[in-house]
C-alpha atoms as a PDB file:
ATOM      1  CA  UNK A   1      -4.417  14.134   9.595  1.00  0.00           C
ATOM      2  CA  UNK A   2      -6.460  11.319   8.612  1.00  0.00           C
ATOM      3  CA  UNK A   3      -7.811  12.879   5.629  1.00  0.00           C
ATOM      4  CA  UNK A   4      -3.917  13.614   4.820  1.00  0.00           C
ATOM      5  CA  UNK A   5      -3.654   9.566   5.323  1.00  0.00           C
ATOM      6  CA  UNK A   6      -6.763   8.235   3.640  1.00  0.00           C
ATOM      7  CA  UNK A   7      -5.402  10.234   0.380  1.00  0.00           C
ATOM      8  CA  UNK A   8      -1.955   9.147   0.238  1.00  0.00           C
ATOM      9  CA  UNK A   9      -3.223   5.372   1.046  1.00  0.00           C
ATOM     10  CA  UNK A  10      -5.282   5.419  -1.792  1.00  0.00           C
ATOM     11  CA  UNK A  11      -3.175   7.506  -4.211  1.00  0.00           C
ATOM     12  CA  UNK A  12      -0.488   4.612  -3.346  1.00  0.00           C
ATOM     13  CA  UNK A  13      -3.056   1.057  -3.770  1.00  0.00           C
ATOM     14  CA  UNK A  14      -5.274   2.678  -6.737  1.00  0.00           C
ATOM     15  CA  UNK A  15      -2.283   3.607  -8.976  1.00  0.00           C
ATOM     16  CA  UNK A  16      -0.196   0.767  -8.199  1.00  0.00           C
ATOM     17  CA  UNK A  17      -3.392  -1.496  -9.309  1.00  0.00           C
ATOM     18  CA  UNK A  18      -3.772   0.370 -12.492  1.00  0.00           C
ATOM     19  CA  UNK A  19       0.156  -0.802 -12.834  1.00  0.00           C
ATOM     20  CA  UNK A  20      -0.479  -3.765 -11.828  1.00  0.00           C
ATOM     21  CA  UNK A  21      -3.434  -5.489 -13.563  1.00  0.00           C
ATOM     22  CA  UNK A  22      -3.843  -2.775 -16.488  1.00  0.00           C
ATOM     23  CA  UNK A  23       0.217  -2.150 -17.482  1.00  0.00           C
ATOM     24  CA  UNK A  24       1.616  -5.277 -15.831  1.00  0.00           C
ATOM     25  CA  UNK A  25      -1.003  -8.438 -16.093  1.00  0.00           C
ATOM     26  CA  UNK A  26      -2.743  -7.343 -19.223  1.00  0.00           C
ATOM     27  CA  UNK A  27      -0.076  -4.639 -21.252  1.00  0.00           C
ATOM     28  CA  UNK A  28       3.082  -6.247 -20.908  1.00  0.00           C
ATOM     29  CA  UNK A  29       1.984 -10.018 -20.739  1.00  0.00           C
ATOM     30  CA  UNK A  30      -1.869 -11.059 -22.065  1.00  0.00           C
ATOM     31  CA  UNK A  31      -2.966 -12.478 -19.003  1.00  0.00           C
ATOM     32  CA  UNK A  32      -6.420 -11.766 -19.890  1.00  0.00           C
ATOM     33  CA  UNK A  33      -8.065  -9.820 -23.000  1.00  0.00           C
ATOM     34  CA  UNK A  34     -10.905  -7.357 -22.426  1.00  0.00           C
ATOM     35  CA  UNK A  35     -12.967  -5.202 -25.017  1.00  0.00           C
ATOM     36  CA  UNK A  36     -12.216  -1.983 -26.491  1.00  0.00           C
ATOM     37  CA  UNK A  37     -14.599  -0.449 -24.419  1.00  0.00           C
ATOM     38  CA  UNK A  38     -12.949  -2.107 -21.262  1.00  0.00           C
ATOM     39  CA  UNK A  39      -9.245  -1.344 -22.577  1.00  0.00           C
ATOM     40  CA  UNK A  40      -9.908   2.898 -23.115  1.00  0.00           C
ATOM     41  CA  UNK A  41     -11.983   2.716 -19.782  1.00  0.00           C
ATOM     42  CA  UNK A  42      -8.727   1.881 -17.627  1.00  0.00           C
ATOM     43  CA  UNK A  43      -6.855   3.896 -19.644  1.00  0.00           C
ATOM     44  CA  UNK A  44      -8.385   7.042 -18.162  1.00  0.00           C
ATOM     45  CA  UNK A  45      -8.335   5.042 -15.224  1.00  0.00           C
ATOM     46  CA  UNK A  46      -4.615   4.793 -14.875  1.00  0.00           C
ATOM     47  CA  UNK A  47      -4.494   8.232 -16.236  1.00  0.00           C
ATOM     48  CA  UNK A  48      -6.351   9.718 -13.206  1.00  0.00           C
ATOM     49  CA  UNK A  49      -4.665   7.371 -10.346  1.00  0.00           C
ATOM     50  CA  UNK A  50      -1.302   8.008 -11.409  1.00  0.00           C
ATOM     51  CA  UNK A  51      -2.106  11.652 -12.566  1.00  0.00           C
ATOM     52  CA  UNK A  52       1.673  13.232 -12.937  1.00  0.00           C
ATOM     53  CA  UNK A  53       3.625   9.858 -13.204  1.00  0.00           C
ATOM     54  CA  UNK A  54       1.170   8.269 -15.763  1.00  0.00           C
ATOM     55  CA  UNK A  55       2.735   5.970 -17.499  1.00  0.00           C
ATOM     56  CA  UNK A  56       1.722   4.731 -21.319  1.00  0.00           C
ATOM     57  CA  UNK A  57       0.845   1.134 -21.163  1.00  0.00           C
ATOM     58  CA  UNK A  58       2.030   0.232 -24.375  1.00  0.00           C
ATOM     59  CA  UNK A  59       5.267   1.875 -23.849  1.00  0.00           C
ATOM     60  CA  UNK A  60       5.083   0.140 -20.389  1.00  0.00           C
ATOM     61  CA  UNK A  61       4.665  -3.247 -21.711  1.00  0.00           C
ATOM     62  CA  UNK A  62       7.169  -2.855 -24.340  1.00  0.00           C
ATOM     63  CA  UNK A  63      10.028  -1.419 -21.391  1.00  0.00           C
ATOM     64  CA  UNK A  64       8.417  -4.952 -19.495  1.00  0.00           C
ATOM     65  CA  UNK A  65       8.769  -7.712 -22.381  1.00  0.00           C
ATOM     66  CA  UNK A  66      12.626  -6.447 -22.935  1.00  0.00           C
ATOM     67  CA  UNK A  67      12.931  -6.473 -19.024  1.00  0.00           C
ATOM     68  CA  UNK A  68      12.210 -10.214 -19.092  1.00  0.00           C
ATOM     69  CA  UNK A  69      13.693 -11.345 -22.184  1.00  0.00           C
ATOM     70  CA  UNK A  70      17.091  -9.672 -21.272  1.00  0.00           C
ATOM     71  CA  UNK A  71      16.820  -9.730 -17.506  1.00  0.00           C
ATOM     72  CA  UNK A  72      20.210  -8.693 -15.487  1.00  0.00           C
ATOM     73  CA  UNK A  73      22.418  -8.070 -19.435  1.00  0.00           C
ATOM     74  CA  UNK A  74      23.452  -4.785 -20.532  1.00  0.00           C
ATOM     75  CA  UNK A  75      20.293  -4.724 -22.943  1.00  0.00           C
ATOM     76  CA  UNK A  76      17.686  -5.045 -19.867  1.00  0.00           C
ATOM     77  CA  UNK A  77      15.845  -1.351 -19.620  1.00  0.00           C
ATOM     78  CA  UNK A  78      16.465  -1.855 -15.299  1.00  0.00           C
ATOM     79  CA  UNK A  79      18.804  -3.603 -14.024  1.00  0.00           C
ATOM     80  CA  UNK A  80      20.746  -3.698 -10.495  1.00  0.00           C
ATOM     81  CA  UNK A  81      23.640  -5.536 -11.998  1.00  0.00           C
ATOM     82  CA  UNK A  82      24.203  -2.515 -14.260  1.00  0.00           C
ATOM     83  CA  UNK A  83      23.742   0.212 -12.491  1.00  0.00           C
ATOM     84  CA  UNK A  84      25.619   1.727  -9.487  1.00  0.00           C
ATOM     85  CA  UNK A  85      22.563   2.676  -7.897  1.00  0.00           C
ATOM     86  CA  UNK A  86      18.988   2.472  -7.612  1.00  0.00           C
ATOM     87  CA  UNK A  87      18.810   6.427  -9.143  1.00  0.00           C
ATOM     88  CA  UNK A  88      20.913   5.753 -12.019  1.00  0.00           C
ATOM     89  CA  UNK A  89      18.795   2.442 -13.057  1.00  0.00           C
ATOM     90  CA  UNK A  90      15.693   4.950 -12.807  1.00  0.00           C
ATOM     91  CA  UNK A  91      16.973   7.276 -14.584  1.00  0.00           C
ATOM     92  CA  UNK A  92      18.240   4.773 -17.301  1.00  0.00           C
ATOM     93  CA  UNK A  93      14.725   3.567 -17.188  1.00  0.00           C
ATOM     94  CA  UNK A  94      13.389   7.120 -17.967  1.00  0.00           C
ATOM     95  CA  UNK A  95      15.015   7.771 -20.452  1.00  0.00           C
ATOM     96  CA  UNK A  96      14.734   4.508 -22.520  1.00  0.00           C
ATOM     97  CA  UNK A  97      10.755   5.049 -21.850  1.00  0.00           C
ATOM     98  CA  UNK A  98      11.049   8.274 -23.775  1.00  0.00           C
ATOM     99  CA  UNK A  99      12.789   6.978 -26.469  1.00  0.00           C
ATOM    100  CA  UNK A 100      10.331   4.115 -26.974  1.00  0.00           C
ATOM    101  CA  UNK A 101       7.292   6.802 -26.287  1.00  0.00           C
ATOM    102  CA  UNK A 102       8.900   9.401 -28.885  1.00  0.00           C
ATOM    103  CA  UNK A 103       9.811   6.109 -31.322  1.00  0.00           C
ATOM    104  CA  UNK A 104      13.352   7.147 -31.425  1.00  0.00           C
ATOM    105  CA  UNK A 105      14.777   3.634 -31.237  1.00  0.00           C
ATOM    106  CA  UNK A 106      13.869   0.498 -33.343  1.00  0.00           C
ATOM    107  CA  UNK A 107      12.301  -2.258 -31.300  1.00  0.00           C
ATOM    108  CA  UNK A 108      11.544  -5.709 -31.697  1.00  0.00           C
ATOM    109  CA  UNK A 109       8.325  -6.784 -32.872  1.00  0.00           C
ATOM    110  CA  UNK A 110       8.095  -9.149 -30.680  1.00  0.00           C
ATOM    111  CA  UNK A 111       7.977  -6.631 -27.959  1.00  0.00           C
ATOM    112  CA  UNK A 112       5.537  -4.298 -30.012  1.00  0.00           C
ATOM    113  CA  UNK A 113       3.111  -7.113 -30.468  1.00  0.00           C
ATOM    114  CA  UNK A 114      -0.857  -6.868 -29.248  1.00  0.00           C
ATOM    115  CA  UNK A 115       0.557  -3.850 -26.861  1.00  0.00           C
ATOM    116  CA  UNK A 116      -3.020  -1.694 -26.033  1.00  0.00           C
ATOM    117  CA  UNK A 117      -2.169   1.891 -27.284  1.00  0.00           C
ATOM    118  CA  UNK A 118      -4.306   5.244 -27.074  1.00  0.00           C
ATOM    119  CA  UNK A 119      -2.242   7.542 -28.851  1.00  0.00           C
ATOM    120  CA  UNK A 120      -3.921  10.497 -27.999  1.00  0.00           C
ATOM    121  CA  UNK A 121      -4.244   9.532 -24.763  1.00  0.00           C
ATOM    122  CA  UNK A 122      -0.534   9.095 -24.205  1.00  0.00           C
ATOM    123  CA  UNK A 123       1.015  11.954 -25.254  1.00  0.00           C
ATOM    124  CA  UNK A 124      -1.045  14.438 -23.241  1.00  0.00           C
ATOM    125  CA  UNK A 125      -0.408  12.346 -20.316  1.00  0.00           C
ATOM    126  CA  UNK A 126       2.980  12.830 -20.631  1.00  0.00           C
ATOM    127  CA  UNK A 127       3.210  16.126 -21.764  1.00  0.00           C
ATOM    128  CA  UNK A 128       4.725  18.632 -18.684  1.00  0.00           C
ATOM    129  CA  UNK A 129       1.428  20.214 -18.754  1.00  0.00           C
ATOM    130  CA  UNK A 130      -0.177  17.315 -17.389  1.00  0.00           C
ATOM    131  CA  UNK A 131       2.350  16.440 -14.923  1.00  0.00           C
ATOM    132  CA  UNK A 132       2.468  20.013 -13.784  1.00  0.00           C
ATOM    133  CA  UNK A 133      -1.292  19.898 -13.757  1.00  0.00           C
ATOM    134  CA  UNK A 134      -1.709  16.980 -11.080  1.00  0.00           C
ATOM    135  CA  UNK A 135       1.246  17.731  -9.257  1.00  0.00           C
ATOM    136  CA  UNK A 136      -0.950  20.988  -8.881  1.00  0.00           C
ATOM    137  CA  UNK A 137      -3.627  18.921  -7.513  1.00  0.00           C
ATOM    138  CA  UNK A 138      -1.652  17.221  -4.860  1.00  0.00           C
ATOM    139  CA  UNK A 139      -0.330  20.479  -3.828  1.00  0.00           C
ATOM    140  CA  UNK A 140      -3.823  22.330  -3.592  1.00  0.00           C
ATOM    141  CA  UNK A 141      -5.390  19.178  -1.585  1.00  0.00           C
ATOM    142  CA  UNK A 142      -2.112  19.401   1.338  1.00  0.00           C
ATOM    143  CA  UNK A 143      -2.377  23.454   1.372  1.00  0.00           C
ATOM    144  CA  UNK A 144      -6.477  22.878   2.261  1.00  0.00           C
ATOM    145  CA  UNK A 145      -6.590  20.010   4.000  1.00  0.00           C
ATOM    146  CA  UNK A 146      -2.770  19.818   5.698  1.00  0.00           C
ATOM    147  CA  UNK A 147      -2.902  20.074   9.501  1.00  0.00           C
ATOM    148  CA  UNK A 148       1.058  21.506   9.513  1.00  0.00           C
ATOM    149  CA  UNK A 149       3.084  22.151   6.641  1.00  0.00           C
ATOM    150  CA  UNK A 150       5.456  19.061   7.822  1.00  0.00           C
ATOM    151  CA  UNK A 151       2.620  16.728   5.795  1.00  0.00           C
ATOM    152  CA  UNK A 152       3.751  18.437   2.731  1.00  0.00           C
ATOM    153  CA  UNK A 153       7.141  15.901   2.897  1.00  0.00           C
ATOM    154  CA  UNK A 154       4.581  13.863   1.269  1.00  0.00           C
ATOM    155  CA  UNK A 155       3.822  15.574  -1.561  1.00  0.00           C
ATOM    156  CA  UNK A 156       7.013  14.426  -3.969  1.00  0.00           C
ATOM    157  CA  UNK A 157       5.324  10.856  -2.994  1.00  0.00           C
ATOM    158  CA  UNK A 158       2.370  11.889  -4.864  1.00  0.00           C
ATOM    159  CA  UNK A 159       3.885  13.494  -7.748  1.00  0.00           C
ATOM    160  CA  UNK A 160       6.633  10.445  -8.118  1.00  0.00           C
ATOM    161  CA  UNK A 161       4.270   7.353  -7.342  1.00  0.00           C
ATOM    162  CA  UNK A 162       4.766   5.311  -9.976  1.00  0.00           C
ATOM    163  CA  UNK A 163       8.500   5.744 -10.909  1.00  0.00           C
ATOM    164  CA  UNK A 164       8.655   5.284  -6.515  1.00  0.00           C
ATOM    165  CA  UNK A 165       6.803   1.900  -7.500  1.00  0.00           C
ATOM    166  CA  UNK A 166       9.215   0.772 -10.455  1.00  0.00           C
ATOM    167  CA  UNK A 167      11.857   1.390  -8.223  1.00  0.00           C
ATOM    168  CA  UNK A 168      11.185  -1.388  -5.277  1.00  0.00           C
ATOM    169  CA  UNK A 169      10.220  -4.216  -7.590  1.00  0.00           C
ATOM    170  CA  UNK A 170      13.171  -3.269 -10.287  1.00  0.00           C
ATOM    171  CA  UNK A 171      15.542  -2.509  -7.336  1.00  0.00           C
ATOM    172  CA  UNK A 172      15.257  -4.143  -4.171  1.00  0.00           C
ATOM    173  CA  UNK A 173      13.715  -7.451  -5.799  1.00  0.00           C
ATOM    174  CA  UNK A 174      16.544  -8.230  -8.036  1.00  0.00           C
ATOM    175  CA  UNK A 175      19.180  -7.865  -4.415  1.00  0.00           C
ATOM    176  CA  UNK A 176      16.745  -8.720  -1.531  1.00  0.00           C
ATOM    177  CA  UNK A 177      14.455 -11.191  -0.453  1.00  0.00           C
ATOM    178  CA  UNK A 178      14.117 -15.293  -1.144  1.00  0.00           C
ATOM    179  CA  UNK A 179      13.508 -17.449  -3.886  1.00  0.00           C
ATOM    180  CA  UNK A 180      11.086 -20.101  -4.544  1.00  0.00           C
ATOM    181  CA  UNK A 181      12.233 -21.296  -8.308  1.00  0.00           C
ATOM    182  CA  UNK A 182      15.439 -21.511  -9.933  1.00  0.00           C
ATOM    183  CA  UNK A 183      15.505 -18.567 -12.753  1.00  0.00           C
ATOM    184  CA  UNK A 184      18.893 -17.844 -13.955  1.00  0.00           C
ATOM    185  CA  UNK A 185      18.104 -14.157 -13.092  1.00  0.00           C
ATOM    186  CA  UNK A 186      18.793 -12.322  -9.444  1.00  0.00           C
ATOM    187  CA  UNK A 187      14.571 -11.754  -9.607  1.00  0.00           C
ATOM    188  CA  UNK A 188      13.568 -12.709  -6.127  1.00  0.00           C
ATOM    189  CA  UNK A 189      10.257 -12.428  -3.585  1.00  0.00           C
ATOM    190  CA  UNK A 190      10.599  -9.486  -1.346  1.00  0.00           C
ATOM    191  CA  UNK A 191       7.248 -10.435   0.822  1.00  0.00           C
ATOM    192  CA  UNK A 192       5.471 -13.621   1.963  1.00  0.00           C
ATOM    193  CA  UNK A 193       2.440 -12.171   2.686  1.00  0.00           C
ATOM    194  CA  UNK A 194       2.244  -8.918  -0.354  1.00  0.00           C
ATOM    195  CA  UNK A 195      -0.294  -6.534   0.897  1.00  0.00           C
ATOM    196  CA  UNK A 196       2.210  -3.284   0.115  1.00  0.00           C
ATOM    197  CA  UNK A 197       2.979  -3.907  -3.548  1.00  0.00           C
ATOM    198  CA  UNK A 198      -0.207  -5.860  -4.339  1.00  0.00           C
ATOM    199  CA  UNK A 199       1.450  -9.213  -5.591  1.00  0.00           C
ATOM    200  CA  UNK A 200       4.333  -7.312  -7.488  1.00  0.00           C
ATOM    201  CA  UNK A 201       6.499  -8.272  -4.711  1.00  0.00           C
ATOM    202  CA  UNK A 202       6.582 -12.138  -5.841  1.00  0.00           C
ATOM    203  CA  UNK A 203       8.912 -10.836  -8.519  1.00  0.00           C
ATOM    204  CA  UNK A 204      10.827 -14.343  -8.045  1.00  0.00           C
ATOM    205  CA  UNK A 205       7.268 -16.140  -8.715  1.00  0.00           C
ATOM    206  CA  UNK A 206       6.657 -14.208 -11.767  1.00  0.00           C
ATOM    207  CA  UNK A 207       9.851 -14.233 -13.335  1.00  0.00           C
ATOM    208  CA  UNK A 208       8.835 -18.536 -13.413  1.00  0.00           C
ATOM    209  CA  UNK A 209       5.118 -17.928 -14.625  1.00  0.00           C
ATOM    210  CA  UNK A 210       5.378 -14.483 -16.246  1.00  0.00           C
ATOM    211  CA  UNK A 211       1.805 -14.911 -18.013  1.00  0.00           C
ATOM    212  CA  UNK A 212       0.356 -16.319 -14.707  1.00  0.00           C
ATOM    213  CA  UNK A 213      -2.767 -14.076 -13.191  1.00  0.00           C
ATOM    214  CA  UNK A 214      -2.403 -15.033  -9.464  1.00  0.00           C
ATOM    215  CA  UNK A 215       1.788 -13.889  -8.544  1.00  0.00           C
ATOM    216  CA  UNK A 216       1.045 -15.720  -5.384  1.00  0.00           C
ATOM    217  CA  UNK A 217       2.501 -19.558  -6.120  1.00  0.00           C
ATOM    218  CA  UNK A 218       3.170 -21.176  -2.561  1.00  0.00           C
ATOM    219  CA  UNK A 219       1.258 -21.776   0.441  1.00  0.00           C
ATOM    220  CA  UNK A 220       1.001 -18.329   2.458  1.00  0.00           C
ATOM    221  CA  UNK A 221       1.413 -16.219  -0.184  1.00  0.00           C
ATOM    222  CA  UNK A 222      -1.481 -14.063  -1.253  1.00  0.00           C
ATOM    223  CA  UNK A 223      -1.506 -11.346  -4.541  1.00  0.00           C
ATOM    224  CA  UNK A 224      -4.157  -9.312  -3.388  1.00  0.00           C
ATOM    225  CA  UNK A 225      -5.112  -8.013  -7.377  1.00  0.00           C
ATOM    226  CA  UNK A 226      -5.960 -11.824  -8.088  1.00  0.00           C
ATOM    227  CA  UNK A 227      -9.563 -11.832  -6.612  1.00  0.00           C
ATOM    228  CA  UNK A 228     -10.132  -8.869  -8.441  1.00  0.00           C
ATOM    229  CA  UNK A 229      -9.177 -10.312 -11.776  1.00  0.00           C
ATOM    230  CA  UNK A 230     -11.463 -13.508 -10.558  1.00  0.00           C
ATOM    231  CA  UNK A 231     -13.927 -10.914 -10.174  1.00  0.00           C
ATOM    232  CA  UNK A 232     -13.679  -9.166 -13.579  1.00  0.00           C
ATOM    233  CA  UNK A 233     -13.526 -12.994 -15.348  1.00  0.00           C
ATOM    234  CA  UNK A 234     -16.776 -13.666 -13.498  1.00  0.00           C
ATOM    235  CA  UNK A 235     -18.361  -9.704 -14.531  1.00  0.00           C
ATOM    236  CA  UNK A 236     -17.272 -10.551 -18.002  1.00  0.00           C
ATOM    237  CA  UNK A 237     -15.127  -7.819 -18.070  1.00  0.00           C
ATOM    238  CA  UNK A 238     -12.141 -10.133 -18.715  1.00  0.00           C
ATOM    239  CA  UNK A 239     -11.354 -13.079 -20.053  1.00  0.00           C
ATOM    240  CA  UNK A 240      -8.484 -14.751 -18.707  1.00  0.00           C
ATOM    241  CA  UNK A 241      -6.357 -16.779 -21.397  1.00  0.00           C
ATOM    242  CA  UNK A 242      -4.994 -19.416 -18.802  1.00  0.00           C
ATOM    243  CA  UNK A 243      -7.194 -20.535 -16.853  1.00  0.00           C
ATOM    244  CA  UNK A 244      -5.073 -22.729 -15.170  1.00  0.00           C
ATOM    245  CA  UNK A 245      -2.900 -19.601 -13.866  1.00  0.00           C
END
């Protein structure tokens, strides 16, 4: 059982990290810039943590620049106010990602602008064999390691992690929660302490300083990935471009 536990903890914090810091912080918005070698080695790195839900960062930061320059309109890739429920918005999602990924819609340049992309690396991670492939994995490690077969409920967890991500930030904090700044959007903070979405939940916060490294703003709040990019900065793995934020 605690094996069973250990793995789904960490399938859940080292994906969403590779979200947020690799697709999020650096993809979609420039926070920092890092070296080539730096940029292809959390590639893989997202590749393996999310495993079947990978996502492409550049197609990820394109979906991310349109979210916040149309936020809550009609042309905004997830949106509460246009969808009936939190399924259809995800499924809206999904398919504008594969129209972006398969370049079968014009967009922007703006939005296509200093996006990190690995072509080769993108299309095999979303190819079915891939996601069949690690959905394999996290069927294999429940069938060896599984005290009862009631632990495999968790398995469609695993194998939908990051679209299971997308969907509390792009949901529940555009209808729930409290605000801290004045937006003109329905963005809000779902958490004043964020230790289960790792900072994403200050989705108010970040909607006012989108570029900002540290999603925490007020007093009490705390984005657990901002020490680590402090860390990186320091390592030279980084370099932040604010460093102000």
């Amino acid at each position: 059982m605690v094996l069973i536990l250990l793995f789904f903890i960490a399938h859940w914090y080292l994906s969403l990290f590779a979200q947020s810091f690799f697709h999020h912080r650096y993809a979609a918005h420039c926070a920092f810039t890092m070296t080539r070698f730096w940029e292809k080695f959390f590639y893989v790195y997202s590749y393996i943590t999310q495993g079947s839900s990978y996502m492409s960062p550049r197609v990820y930061g394109i979906l991310h620049r349109i979210h916040h320059a149309y936020t809550d309109t009609e042309n905004d890739p997830h949106s509460p106010s246009y969808d009936k429920n939190l399924v259809a918005m995800m499924w809206r999602t999904s398919i504008t990602y594969v129209n972006i990924l398969k370049n079968r819609v014009p967009v922007e340049e703006r939005f296509t602008r200093n996006v990190p992309e690995w072509r080769w690396l993108d299309w095999w991670g979303n190819t079915w064999y891939s996601r069949i492939l690690w959905s394999g994995v996290y069927v294999w490690f429940y069938v060896a390691f599984a005290p009862s077969a009631w632990w495999y409920l968790l398995i469609p967890f695993h194998i939908l992690m990051g679209p299971l991500h997308g969907m509390i930030i792009n949901w529940f904090a555009h209808k729930y929660g409290s605000t801290n700044f004045e937006t003109g959007n329905t963005s809000k903070n779902l958490f004043k302490v964020d230790l289960l979405m790792l900072g994403e939940g200050y989705h108010n916060n970040h909607h006012k300083f989108p570029s900002r490294t540290n999603f925490a703003y007020q007093k009490g709040e705390f984005d657990p990935v901002y020490p680590v990019v402090k860390l990186f900065s320091k390592l030279r793995i980084i370099r932040v471009i604010n460093t102000k934020a």
